[in-house]
Protein backbone atom coordinates (compact mmCIF):
# COMPACT_ATOMS: atom_id res chain seq x y z
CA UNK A 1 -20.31 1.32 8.33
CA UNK A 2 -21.88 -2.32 8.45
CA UNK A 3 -21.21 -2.55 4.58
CA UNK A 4 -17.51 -1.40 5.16
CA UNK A 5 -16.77 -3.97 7.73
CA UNK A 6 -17.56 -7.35 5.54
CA UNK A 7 -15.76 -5.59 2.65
CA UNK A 8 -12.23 -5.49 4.55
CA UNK A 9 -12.70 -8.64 6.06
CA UNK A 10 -13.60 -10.45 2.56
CA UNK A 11 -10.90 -8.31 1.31
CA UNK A 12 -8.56 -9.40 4.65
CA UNK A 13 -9.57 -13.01 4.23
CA UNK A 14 -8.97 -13.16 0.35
CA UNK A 15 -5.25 -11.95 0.54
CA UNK A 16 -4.87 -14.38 3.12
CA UNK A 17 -5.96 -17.12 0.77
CA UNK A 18 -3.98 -15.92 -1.87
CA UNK A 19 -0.84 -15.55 0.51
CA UNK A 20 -1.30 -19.11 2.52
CA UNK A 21 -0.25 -21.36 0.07
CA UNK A 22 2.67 -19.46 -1.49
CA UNK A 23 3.94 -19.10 1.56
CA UNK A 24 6.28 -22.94 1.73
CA UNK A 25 7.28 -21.80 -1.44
CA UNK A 26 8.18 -18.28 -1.84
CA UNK A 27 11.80 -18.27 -1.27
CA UNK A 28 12.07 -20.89 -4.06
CA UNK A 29 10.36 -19.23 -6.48
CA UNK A 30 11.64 -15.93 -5.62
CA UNK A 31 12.75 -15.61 -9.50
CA UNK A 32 9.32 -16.89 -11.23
CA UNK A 33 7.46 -14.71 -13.46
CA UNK A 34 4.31 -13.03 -11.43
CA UNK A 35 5.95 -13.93 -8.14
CA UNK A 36 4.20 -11.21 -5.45
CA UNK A 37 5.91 -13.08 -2.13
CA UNK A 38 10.02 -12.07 -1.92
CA UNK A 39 10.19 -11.26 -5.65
CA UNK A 40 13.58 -10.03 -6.28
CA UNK A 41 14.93 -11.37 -3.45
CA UNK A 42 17.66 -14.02 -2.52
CA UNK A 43 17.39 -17.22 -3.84
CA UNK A 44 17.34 -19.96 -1.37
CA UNK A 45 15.26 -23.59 -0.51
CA UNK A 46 14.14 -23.92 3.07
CA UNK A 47 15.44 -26.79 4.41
CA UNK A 48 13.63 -30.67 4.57
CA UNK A 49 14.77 -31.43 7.88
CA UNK A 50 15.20 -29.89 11.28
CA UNK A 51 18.73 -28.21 12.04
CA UNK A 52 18.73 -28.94 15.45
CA UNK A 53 21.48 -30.70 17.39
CA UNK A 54 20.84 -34.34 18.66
CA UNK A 55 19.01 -33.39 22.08
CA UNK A 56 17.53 -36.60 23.74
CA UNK A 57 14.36 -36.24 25.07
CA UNK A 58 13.85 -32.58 23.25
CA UNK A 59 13.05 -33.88 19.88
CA UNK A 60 13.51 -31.64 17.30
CA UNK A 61 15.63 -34.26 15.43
CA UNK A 62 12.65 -35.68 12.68
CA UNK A 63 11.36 -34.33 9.20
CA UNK A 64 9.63 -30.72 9.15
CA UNK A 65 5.82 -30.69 8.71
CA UNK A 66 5.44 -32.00 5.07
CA UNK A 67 3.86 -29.18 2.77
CA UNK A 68 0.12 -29.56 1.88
CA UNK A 69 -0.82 -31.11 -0.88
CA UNK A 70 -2.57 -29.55 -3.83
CA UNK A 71 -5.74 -30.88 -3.48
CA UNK A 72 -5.56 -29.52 0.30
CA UNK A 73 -4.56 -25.96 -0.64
CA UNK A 74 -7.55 -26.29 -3.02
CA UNK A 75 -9.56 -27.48 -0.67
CA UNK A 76 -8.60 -24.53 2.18
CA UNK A 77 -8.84 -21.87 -0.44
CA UNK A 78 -12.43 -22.88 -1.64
CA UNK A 79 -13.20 -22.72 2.73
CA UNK A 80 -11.88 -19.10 2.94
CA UNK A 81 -13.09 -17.68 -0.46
CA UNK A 82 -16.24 -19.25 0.21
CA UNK A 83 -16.38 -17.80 4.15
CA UNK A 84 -15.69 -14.38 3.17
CA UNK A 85 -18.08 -14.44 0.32
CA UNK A 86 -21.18 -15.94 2.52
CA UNK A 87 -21.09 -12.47 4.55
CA UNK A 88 -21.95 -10.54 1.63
CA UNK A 89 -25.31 -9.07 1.53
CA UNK A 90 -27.68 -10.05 -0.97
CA UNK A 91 -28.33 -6.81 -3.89
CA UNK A 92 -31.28 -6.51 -5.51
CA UNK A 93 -31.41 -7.13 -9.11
CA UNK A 94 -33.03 -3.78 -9.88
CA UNK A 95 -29.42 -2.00 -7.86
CA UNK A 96 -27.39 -3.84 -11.07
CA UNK A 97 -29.76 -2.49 -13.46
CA UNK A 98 -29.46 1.00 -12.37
CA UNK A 99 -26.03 1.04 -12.03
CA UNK A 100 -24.23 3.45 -14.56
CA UNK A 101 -21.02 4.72 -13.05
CA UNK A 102 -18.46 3.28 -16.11
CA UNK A 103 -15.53 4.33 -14.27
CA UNK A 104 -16.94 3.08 -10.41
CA UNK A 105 -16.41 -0.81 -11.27
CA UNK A 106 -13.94 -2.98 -9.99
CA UNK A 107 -13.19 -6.15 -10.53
CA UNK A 108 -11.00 -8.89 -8.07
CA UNK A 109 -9.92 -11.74 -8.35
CA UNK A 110 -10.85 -14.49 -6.12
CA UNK A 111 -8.93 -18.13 -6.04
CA UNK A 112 -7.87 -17.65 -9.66
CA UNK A 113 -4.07 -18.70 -9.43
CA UNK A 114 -2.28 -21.67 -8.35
CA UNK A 115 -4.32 -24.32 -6.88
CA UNK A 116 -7.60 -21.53 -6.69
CA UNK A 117 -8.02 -21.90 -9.89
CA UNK A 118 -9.70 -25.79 -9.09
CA UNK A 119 -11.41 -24.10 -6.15
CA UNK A 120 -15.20 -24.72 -5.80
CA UNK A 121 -16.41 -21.49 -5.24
CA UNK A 122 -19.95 -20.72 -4.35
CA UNK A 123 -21.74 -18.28 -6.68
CA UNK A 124 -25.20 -18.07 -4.89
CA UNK A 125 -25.09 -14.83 -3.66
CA UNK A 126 -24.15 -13.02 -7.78
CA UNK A 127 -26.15 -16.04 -9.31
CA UNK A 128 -29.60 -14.15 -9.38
CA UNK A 129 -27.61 -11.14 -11.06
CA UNK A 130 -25.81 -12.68 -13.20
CA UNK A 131 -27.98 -11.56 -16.33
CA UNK A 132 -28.64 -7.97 -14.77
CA UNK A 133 -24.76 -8.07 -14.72
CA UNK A 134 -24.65 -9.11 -18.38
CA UNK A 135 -27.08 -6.05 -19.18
CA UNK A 136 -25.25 -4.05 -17.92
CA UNK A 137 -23.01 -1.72 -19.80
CA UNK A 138 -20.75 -0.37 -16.75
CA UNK A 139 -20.34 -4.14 -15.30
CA UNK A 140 -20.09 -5.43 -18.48
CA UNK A 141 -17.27 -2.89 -19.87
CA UNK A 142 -14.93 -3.53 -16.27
CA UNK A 143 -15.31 -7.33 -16.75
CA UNK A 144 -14.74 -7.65 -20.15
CA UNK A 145 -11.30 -4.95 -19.57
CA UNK A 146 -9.94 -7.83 -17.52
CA UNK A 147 -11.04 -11.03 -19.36
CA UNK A 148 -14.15 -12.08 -17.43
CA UNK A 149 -17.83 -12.33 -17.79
CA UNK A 150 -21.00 -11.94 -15.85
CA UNK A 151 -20.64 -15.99 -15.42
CA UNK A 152 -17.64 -15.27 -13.77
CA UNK A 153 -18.97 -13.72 -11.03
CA UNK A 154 -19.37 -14.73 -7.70
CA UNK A 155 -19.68 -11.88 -5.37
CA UNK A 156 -21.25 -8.49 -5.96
CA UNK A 157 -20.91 -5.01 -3.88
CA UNK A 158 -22.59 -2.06 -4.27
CA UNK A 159 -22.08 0.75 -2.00
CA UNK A 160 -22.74 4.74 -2.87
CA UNK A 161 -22.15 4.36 -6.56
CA UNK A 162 -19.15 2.13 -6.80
CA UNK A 163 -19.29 -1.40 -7.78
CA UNK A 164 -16.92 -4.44 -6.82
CA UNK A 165 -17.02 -7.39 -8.74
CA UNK A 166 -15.66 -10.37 -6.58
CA UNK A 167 -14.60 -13.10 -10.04
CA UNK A 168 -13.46 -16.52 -10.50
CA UNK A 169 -12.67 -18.45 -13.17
CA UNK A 170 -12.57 -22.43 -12.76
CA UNK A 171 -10.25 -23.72 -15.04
């Protein structure tokens, strides 16, 4: 149960990072290819300003909060990713090397689109396993189905046979 907990909050915590900054601009790109926030949905720009009458002394009058920039999206996606991966446990290397269930591996994604991609994210807990990793057949054949490798890796979780492979790639 201890090992459960972590794994829905990093998996809680990493949807959240993904969702956070699509969120200003998911009704205008409602259309895009690989949207995942209101795909196929009405078209429409929120507005730039407040729509509020003139009320004096109420405000409500000035610009909206400006969206982040990119660098500060970046910047609070590295700070969750890298949250949620600091409470994973370390794993042994000798747990990598036994590991042979070919069908029990899973790999996600973490900060690899939009402005995650530029993320720093901290590898220190999959470092030391990064060559038991490449060794590894069952590893190796999940990563490899979905375009990473063992370098990739930044997060590892091993619980009753199954594998999760926690990836970025820095572009």
């Amino acid at each position: 149960m201890m090992i459960k907990a972590p794994v829905l909050v990093l998996g809680a915590i990493v949807a959240l990072a993904i969702a956070i900054p699509r969120a200003p601009t998911a009704l205008a790109a409602s259309t895009a290819p690989g949207c995942r926030v209101s795909c196929g949905g009405t078209s429409s720009t929120p507005p730039t300003t407040s729509s509020q009458p003139d009320n004096p002394g109420g405000g409500g009058n000035g610009p909206d909060i400006p969206a982040p920039t990119p660098e500060e999206q970046t910047s609070q996606m590295a700070e969750t990713c890298n949250a949620a991966l600091g409470d994973l446990r370390k794993i042994p290397e000798k747990l990598v090397d036994a590991f042979a269930n070919e069908g029990g591996a899973s790999v996600v994604s973490v900060c690899n689109s939009g402005p995650g991609r530029q993320a720093h994210i901290d590898a220190s807990q999959a470092l030391p396993l990064q060559n038991a990793i490449a060794r590894n057949f069952a590893s190796m054949a999940a990563l490899s189905a979905r375009g990473f490798t063992a370098e990739d890796v930044v997060g590892v979780v091993l619980v009753k046979g199954v594998a999760t492979l926690y990836v970025h790639k820095h572009s």
